[in-house]
Protein backbone atom coordinates (compact mmCIF):
# COMPACT_ATOMS: atom_id res chain seq x y z
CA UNK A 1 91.04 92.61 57.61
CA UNK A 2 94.08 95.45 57.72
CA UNK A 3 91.32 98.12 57.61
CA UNK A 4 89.48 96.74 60.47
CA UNK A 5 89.29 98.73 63.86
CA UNK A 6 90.05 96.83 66.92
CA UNK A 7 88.54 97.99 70.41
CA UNK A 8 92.43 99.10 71.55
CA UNK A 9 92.76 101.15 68.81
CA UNK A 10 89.17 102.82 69.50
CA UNK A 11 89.40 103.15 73.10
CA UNK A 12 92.69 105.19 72.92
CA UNK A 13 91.46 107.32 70.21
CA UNK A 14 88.38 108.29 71.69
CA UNK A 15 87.43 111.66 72.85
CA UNK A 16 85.72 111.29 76.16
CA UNK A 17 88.67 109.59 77.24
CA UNK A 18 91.32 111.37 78.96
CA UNK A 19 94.99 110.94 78.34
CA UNK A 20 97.36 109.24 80.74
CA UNK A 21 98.81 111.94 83.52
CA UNK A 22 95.63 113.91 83.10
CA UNK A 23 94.54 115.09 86.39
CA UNK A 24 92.23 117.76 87.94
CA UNK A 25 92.24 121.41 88.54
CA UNK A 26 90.72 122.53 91.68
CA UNK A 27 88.27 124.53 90.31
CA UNK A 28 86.80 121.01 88.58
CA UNK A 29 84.03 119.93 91.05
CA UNK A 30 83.79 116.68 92.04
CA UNK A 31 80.54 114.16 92.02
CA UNK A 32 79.09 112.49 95.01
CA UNK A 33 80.10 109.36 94.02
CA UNK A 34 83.54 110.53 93.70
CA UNK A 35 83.85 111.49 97.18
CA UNK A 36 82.67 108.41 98.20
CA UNK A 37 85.30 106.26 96.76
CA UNK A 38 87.56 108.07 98.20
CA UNK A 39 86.48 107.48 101.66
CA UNK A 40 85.98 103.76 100.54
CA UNK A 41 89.47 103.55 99.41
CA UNK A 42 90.74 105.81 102.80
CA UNK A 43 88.19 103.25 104.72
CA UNK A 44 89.78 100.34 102.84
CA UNK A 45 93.57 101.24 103.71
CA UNK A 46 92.50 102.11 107.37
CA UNK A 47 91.46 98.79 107.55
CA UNK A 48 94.39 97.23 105.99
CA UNK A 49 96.45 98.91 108.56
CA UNK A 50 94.77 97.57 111.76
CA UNK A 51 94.31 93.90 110.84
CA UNK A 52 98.31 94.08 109.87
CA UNK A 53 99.33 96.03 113.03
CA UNK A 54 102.14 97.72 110.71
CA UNK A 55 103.62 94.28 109.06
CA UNK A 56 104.51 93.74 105.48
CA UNK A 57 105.23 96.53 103.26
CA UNK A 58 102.71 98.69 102.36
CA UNK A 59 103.68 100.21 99.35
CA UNK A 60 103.05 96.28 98.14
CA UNK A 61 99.23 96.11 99.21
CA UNK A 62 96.59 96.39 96.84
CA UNK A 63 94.67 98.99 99.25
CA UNK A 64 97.73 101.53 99.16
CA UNK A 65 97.59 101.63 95.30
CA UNK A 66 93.98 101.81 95.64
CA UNK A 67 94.48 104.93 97.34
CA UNK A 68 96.58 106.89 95.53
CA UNK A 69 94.66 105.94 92.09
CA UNK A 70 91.93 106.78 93.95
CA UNK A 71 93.06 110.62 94.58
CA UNK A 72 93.75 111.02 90.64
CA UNK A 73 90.01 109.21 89.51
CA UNK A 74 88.22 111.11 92.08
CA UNK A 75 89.53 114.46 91.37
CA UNK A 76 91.55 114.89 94.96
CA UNK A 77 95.00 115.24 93.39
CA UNK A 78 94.69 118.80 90.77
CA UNK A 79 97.31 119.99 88.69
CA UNK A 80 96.82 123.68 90.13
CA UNK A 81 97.05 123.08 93.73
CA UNK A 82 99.73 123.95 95.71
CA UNK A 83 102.00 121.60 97.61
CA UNK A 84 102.44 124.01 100.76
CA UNK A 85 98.20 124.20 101.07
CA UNK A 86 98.12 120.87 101.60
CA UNK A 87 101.41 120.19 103.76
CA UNK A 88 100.07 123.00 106.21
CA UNK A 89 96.61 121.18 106.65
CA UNK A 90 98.34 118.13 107.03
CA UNK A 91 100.38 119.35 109.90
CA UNK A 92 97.27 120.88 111.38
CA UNK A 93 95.28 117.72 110.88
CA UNK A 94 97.87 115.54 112.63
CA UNK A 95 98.47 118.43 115.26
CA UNK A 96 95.04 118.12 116.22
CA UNK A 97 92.67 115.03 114.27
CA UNK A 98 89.60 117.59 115.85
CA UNK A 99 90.24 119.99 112.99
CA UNK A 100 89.74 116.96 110.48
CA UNK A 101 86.42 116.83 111.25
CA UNK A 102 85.65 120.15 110.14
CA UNK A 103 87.64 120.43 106.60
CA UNK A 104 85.89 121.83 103.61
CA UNK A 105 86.42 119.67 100.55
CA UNK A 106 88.97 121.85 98.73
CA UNK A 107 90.66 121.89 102.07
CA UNK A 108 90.23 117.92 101.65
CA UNK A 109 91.45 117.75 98.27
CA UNK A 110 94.07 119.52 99.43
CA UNK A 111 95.51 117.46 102.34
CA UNK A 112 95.05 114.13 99.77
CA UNK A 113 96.58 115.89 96.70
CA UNK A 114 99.30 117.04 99.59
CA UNK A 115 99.46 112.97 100.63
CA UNK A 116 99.28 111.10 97.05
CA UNK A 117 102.08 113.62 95.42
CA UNK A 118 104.24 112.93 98.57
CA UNK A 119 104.17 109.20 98.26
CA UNK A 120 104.38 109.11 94.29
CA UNK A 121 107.43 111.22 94.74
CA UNK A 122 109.51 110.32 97.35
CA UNK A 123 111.12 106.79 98.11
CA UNK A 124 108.76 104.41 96.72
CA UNK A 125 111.44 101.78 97.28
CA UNK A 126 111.29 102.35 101.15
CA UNK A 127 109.56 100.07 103.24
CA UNK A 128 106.76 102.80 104.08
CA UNK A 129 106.86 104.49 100.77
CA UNK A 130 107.14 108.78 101.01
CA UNK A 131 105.97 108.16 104.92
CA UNK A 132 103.42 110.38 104.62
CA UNK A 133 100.59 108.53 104.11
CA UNK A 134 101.99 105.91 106.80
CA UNK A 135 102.36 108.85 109.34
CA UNK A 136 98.64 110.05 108.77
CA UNK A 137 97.46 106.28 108.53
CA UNK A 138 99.23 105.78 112.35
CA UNK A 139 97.29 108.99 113.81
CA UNK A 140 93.70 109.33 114.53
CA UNK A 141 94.09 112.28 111.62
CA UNK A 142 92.91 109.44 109.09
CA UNK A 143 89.72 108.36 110.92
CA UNK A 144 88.69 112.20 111.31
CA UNK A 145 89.06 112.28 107.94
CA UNK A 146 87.66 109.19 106.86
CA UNK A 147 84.42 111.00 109.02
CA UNK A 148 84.36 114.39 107.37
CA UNK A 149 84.33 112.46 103.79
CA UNK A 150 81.02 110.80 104.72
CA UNK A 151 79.80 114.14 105.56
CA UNK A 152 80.62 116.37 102.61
């Protein structure tokens, strides 16, 4: 019985397994299905946000850490982007939610790698989290977005 392997100790030793904190590079290209849970998770919090009209705090809702896991699984948030691409796009996105409709997908990797590394790092503890996401969530940007995933 001391010798014997238990599915823990397989699962963290095995290869096609990647480690904790492991996430994409940009030039990685992402799967079909990928894209679409990330629209289904955008979709998801979208809804959240209208049935709630803005109550409760949604760095507590299940959809909101749906999200951001969502944009490390699904390849969105890449070690070897940078944080100024995707703050410019975001800008431009909530400037005008038109110009959502017509992102490429590194352009949409981008803006979510931009959104997901805002709200892991700033003020989790807030009532909003980082405010990004919240901000884009309150503008038409996120529909427009939400679009231009189902169309990549």
């Amino acid at each position: 019985m001391e010798n014997m392997v238990t599915r823990n100790d397989y699962l963290s030793t095995d290869l096609d397994i990647e480690p904790v904190g492991y996430s994409a590079s940009i030039f990685d290209p992402v799967s079909a299905d990928q894209v679409r849970l990330m629209r289904w998770a955008l979709q998801c919090l979208i809804e959240k946000c209208r049935t709630l009209d803005g109550r409760g705090r949604p760095v507590d809702w299940t959809e909101w850490k749906l999200f951001l896991l969502a944009g490390y699984v699904c390849g969105f948030v890449c070690n070897d982007l940078d944080a100024e691409e995707g703050h410019t796009i975001f800008q431009q996105v909530l400037d005008t939610s038109s110009f959502g409709k017509q992102l490429t997908l590194r352009q949409l990797r981008a803006l979510f790698h931009y959104i997901v590394r805002s709200e892991r790092w700033g003020d989790m503890g807030g009532d909003r989290g980082g405010n990004t996401l919240w901000i884009f969530l309150e503008s038409d940007a996120a529909e427009a977005v939400r679009k231009r995933l189902s169309e990549v």
